[in-house]
PDB file of N, CA and C in Angstrom:
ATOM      1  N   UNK A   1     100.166 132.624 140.882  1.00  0.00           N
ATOM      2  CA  UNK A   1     101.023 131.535 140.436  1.00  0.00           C
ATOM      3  C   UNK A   1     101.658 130.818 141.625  1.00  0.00           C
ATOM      4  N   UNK A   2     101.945 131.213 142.878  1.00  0.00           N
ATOM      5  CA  UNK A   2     102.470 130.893 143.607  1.00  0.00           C
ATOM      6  C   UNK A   2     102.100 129.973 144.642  1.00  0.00           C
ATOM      7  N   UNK A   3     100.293 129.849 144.470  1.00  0.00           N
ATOM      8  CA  UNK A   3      99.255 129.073 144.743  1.00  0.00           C
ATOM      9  C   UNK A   3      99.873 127.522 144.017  1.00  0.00           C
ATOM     10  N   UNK A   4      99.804 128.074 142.844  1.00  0.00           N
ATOM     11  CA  UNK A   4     100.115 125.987 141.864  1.00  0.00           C
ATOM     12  C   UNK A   4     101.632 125.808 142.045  1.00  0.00           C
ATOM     13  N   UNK A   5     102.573 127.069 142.515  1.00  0.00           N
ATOM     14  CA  UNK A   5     103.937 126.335 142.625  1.00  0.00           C
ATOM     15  C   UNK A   5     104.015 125.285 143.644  1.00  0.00           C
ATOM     16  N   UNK A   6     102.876 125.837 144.986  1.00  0.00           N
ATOM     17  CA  UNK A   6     102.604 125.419 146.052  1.00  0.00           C
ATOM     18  C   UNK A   6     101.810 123.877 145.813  1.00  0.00           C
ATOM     19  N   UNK A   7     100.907 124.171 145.014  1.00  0.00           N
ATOM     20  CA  UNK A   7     100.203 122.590 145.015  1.00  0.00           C
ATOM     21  C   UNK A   7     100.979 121.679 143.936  1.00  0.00           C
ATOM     22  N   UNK A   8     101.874 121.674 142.987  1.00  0.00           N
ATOM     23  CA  UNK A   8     102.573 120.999 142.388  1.00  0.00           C
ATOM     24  C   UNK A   8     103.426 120.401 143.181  1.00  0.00           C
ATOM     25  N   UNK A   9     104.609 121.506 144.222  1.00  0.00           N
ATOM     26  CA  UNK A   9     105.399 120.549 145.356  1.00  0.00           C
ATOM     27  C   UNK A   9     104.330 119.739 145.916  1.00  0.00           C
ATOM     28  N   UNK A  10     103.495 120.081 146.638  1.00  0.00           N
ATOM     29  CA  UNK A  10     102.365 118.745 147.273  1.00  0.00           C
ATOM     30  C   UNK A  10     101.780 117.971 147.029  1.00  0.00           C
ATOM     31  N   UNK A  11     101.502 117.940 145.336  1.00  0.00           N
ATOM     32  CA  UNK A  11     101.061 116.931 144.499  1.00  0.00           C
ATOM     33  C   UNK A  11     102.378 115.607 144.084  1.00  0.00           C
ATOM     34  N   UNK A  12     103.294 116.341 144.068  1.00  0.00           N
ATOM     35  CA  UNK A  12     104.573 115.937 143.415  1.00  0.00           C
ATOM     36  C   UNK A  12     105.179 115.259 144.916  1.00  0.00           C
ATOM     37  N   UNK A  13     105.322 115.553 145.905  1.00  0.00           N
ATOM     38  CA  UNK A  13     105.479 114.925 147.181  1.00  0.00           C
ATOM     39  C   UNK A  13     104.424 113.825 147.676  1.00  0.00           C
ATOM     40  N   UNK A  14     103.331 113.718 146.787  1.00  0.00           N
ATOM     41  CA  UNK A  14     102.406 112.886 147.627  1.00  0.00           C
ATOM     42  C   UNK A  14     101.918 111.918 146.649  1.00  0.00           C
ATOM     43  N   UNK A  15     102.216 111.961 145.498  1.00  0.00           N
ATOM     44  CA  UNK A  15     101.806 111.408 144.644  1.00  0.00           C
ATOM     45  C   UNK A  15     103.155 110.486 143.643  1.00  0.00           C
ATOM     46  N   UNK A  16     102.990 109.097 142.856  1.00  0.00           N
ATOM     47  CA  UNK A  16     103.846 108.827 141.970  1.00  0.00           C
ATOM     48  C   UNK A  16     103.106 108.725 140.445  1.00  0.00           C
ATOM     49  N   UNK A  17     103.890 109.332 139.923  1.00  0.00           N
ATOM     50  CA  UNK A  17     103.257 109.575 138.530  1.00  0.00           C
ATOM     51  C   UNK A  17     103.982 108.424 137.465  1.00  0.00           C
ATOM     52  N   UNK A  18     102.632 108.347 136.346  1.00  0.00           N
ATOM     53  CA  UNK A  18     101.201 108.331 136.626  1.00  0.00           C
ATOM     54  C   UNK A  18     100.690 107.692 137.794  1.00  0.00           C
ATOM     55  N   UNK A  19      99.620 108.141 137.609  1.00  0.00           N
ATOM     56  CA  UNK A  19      98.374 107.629 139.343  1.00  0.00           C
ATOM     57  C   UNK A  19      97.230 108.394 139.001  1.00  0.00           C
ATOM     58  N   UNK A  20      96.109 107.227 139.612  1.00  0.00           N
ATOM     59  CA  UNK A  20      94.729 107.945 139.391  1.00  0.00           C
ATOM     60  C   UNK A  20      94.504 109.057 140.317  1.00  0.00           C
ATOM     61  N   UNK A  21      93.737 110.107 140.064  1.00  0.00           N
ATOM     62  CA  UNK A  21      93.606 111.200 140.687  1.00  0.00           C
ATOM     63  C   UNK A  21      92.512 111.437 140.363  1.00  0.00           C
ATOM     64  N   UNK A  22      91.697 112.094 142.247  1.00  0.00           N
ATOM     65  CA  UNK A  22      90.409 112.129 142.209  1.00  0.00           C
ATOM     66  C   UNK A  22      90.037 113.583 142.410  1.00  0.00           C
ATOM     67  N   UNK A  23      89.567 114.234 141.239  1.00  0.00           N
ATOM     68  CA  UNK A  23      88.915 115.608 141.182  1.00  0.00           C
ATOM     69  C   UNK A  23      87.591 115.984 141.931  1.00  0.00           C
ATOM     70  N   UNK A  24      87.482 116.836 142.641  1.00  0.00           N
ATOM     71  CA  UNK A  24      86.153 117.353 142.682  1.00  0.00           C
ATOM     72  C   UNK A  24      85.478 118.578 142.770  1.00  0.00           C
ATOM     73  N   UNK A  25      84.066 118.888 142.528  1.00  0.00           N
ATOM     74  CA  UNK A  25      83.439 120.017 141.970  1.00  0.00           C
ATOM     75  C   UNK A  25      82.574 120.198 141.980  1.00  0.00           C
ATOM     76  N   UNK A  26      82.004 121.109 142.625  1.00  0.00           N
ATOM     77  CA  UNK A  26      80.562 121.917 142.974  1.00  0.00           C
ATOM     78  C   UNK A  26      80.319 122.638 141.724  1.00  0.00           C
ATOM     79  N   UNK A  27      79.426 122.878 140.655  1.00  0.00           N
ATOM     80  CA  UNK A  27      79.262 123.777 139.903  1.00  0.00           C
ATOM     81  C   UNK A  27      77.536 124.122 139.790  1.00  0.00           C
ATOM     82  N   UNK A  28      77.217 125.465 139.595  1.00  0.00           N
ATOM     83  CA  UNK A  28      76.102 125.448 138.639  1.00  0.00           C
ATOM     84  C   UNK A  28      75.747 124.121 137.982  1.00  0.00           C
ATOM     85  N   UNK A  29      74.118 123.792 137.765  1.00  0.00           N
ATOM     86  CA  UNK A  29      73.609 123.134 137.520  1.00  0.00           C
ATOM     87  C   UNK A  29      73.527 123.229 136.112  1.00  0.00           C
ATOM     88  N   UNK A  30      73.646 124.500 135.635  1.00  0.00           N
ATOM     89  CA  UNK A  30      73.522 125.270 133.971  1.00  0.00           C
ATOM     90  C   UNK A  30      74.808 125.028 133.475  1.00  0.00           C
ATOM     91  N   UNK A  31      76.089 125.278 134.287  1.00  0.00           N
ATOM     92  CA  UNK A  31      77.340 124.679 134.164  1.00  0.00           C
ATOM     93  C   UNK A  31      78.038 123.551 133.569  1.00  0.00           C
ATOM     94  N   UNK A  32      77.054 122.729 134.315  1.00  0.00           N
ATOM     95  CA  UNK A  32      77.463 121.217 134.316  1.00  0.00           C
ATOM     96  C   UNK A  32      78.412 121.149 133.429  1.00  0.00           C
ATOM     97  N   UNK A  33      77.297 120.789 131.995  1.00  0.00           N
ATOM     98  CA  UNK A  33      78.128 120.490 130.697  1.00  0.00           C
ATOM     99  C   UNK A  33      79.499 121.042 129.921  1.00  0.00           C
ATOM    100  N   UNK A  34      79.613 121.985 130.632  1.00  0.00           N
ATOM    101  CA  UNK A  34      80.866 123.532 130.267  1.00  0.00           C
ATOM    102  C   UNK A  34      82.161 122.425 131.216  1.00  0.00           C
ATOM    103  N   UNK A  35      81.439 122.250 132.489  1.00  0.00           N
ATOM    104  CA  UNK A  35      83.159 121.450 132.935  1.00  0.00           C
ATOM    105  C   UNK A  35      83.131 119.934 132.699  1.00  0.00           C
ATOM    106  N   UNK A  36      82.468 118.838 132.605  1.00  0.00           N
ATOM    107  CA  UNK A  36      82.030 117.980 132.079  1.00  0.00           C
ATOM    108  C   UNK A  36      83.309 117.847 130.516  1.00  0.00           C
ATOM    109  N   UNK A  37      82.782 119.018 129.763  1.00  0.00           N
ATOM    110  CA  UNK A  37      83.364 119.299 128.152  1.00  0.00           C
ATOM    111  C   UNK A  37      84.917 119.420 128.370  1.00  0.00           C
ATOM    112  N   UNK A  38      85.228 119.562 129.594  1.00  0.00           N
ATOM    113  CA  UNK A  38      87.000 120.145 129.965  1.00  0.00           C
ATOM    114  C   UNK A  38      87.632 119.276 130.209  1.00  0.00           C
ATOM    115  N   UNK A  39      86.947 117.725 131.394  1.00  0.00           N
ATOM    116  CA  UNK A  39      87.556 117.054 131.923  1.00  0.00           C
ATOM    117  C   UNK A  39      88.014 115.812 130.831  1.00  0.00           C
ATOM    118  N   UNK A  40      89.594 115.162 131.631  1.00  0.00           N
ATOM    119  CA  UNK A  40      90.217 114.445 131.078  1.00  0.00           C
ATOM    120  C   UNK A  40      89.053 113.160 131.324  1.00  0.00           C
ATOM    121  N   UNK A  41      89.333 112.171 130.046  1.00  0.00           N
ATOM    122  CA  UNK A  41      88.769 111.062 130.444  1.00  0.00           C
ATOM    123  C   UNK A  41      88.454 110.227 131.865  1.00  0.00           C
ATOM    124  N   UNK A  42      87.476 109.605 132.314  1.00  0.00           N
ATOM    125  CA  UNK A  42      88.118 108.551 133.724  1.00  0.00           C
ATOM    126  C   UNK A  42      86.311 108.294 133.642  1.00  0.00           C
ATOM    127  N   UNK A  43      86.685 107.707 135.437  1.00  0.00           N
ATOM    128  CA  UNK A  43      84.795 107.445 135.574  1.00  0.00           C
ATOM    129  C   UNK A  43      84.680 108.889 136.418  1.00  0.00           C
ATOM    130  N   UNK A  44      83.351 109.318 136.167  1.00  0.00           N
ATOM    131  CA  UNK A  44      82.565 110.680 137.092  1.00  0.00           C
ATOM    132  C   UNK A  44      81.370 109.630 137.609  1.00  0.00           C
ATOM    133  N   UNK A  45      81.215 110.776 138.707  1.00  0.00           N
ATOM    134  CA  UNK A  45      79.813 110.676 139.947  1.00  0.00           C
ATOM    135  C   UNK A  45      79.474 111.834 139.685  1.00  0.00           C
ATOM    136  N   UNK A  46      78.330 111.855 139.402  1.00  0.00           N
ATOM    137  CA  UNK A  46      77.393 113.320 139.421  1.00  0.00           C
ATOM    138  C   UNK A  46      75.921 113.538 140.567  1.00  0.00           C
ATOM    139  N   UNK A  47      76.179 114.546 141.265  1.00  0.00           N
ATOM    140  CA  UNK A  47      74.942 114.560 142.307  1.00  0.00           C
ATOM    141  C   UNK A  47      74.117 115.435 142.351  1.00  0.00           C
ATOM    142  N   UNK A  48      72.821 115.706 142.138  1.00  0.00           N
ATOM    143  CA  UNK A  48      72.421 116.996 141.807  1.00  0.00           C
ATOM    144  C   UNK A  48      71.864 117.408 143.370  1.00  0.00           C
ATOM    145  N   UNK A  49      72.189 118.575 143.635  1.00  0.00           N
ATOM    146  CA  UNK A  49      71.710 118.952 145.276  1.00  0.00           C
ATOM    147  C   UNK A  49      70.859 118.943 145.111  1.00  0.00           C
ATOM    148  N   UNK A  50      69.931 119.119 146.828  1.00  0.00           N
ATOM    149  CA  UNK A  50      68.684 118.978 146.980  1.00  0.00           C
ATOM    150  C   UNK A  50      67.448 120.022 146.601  1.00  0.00           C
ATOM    151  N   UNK A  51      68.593 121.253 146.156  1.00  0.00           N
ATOM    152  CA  UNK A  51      67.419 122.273 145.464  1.00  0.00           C
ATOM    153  C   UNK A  51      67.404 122.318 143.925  1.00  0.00           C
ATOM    154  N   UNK A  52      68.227 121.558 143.787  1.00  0.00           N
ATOM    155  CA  UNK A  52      68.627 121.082 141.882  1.00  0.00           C
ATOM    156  C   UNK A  52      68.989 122.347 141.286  1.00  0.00           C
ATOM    157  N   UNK A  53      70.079 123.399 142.009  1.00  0.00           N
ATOM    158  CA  UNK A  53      70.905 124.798 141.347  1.00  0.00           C
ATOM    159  C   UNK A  53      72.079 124.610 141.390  1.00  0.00           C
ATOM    160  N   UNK A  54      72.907 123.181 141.707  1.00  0.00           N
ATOM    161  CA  UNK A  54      74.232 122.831 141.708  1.00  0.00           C
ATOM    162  C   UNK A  54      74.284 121.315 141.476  1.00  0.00           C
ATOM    163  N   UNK A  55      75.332 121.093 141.027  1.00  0.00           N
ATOM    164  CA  UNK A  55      75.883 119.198 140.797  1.00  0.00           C
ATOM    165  C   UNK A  55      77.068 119.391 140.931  1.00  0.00           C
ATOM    166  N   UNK A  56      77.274 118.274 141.908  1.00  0.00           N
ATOM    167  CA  UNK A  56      78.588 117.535 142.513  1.00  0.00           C
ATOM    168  C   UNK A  56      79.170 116.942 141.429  1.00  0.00           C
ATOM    169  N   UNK A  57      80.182 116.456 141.035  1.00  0.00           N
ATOM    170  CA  UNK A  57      80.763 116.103 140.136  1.00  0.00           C
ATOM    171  C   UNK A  57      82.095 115.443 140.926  1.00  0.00           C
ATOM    172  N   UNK A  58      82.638 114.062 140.718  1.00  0.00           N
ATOM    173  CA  UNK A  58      83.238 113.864 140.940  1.00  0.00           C
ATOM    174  C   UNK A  58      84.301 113.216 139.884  1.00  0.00           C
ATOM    175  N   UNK A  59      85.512 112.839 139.645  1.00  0.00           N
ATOM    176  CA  UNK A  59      85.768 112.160 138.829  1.00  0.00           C
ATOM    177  C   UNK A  59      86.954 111.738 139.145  1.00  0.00           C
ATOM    178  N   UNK A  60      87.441 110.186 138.997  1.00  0.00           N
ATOM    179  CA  UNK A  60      88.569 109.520 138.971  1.00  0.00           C
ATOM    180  C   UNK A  60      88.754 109.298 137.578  1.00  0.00           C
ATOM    181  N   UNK A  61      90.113 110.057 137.438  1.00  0.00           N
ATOM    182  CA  UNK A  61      91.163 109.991 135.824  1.00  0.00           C
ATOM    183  C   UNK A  61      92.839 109.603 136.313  1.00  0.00           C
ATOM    184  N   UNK A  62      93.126 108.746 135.417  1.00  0.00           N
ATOM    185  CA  UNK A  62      94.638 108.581 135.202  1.00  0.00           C
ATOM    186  C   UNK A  62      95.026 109.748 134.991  1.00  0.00           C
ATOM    187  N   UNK A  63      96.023 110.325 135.645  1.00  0.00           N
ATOM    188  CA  UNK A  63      97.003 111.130 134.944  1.00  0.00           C
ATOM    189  C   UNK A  63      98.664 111.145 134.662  1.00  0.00           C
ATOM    190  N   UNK A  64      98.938 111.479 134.209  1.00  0.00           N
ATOM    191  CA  UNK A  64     100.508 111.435 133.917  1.00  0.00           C
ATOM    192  C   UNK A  64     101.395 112.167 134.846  1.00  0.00           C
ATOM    193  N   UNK A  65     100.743 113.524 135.300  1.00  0.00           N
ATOM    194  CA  UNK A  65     101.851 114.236 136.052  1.00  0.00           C
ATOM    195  C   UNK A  65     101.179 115.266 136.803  1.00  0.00           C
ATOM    196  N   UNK A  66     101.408 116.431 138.005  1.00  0.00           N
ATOM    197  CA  UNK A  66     101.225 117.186 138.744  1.00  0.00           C
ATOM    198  C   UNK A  66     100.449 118.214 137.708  1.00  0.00           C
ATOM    199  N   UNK A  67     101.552 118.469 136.396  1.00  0.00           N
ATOM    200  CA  UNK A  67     101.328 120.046 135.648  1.00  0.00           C
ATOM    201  C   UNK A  67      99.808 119.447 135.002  1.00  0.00           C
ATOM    202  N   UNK A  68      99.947 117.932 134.440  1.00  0.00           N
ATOM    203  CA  UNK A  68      97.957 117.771 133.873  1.00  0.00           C
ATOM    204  C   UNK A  68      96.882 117.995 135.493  1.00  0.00           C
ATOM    205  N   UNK A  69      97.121 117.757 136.497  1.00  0.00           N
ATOM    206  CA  UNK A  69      96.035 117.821 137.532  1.00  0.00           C
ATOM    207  C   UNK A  69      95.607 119.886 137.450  1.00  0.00           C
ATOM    208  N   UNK A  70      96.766 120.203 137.430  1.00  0.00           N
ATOM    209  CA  UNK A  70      97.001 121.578 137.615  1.00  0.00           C
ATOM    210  C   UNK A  70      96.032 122.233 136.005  1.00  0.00           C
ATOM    211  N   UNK A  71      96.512 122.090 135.023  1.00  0.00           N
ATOM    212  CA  UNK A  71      95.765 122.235 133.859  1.00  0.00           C
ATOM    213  C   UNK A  71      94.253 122.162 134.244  1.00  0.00           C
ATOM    214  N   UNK A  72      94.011 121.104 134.418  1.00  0.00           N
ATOM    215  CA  UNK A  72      92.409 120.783 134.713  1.00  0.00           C
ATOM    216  C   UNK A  72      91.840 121.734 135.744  1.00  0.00           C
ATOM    217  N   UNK A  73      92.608 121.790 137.024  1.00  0.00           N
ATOM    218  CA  UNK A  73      91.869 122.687 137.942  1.00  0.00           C
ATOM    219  C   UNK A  73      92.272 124.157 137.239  1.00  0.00           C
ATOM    220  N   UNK A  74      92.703 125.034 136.789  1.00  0.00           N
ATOM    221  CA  UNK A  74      92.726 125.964 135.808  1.00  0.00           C
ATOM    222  C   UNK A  74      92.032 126.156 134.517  1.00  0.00           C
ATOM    223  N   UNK A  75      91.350 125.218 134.053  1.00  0.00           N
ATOM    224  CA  UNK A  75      90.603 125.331 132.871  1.00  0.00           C
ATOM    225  C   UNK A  75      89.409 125.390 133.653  1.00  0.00           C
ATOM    226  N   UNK A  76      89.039 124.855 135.032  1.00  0.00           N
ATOM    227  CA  UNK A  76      87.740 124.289 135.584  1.00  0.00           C
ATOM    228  C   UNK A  76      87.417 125.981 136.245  1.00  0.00           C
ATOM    229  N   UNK A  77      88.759 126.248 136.834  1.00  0.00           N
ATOM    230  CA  UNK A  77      88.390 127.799 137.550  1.00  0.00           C
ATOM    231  C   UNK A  77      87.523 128.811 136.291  1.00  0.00           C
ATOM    232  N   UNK A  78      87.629 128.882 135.226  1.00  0.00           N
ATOM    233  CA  UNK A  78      87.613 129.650 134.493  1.00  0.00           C
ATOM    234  C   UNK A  78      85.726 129.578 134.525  1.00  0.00           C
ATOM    235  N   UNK A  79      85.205 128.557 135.086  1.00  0.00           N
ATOM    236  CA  UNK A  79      83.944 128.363 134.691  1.00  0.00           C
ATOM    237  C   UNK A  79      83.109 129.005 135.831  1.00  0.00           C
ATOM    238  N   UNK A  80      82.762 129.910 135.745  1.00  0.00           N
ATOM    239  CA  UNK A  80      81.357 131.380 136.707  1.00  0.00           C
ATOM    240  C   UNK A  80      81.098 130.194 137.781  1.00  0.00           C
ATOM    241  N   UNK A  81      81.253 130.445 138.575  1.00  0.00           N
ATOM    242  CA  UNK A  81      80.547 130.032 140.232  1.00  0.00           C
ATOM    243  C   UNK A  81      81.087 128.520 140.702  1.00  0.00           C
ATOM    244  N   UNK A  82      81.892 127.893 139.940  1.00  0.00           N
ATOM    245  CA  UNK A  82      82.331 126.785 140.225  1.00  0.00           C
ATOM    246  C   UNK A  82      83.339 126.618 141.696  1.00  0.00           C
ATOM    247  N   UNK A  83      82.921 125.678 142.286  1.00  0.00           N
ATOM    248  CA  UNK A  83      84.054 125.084 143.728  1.00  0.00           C
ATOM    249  C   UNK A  83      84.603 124.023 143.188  1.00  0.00           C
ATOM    250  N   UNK A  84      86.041 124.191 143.880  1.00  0.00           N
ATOM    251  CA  UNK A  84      86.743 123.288 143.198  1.00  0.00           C
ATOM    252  C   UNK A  84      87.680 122.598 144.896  1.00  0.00           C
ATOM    253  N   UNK A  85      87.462 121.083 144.910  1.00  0.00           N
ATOM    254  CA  UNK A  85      87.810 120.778 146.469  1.00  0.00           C
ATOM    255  C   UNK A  85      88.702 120.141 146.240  1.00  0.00           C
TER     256      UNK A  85
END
């Protein structure tokens, strides 16, 4: 927990809410659709690497506040082999 107390002050110091916020994510290629199904609305970039066993995923979403960025990267951890940058 002391990890998101940490990135909420730094989100919350660097950011004015709302503001678009840009997620990103390495996952399994089998994955995809599992974090895809999680994320808040916005536009995504999707890249499939060059051995096609992972996709980049990027996505710019509005959000309202520090605790929704935090939600998302916590629902996203939950997904087997995923990087989250």
């Amino acid at each position: 927990m002391e990890f998101y107390d940490r990135l909420k002050s730094q989100l919350d110091q660097f950011h004015t809410w709302p503001s678009q916020y840009v997620f990103k994510f390495i996952v399994p290629a089998e994955r995809q659709e599992e974090l895809l199904s999680l994320l808040p609305p916005g536009q995504i970039e999707q890249k499939l690497s060059s051995t096609g066993k992972y996709v980049s995923i990027t996505l710019k979403a509005m959000v309202s506040d520090s605790e929704q960025v935090i939600a998302v990267y916590q629902r996203a951890g939950q997904i087997q082999g995923i990087v989250s940058l």
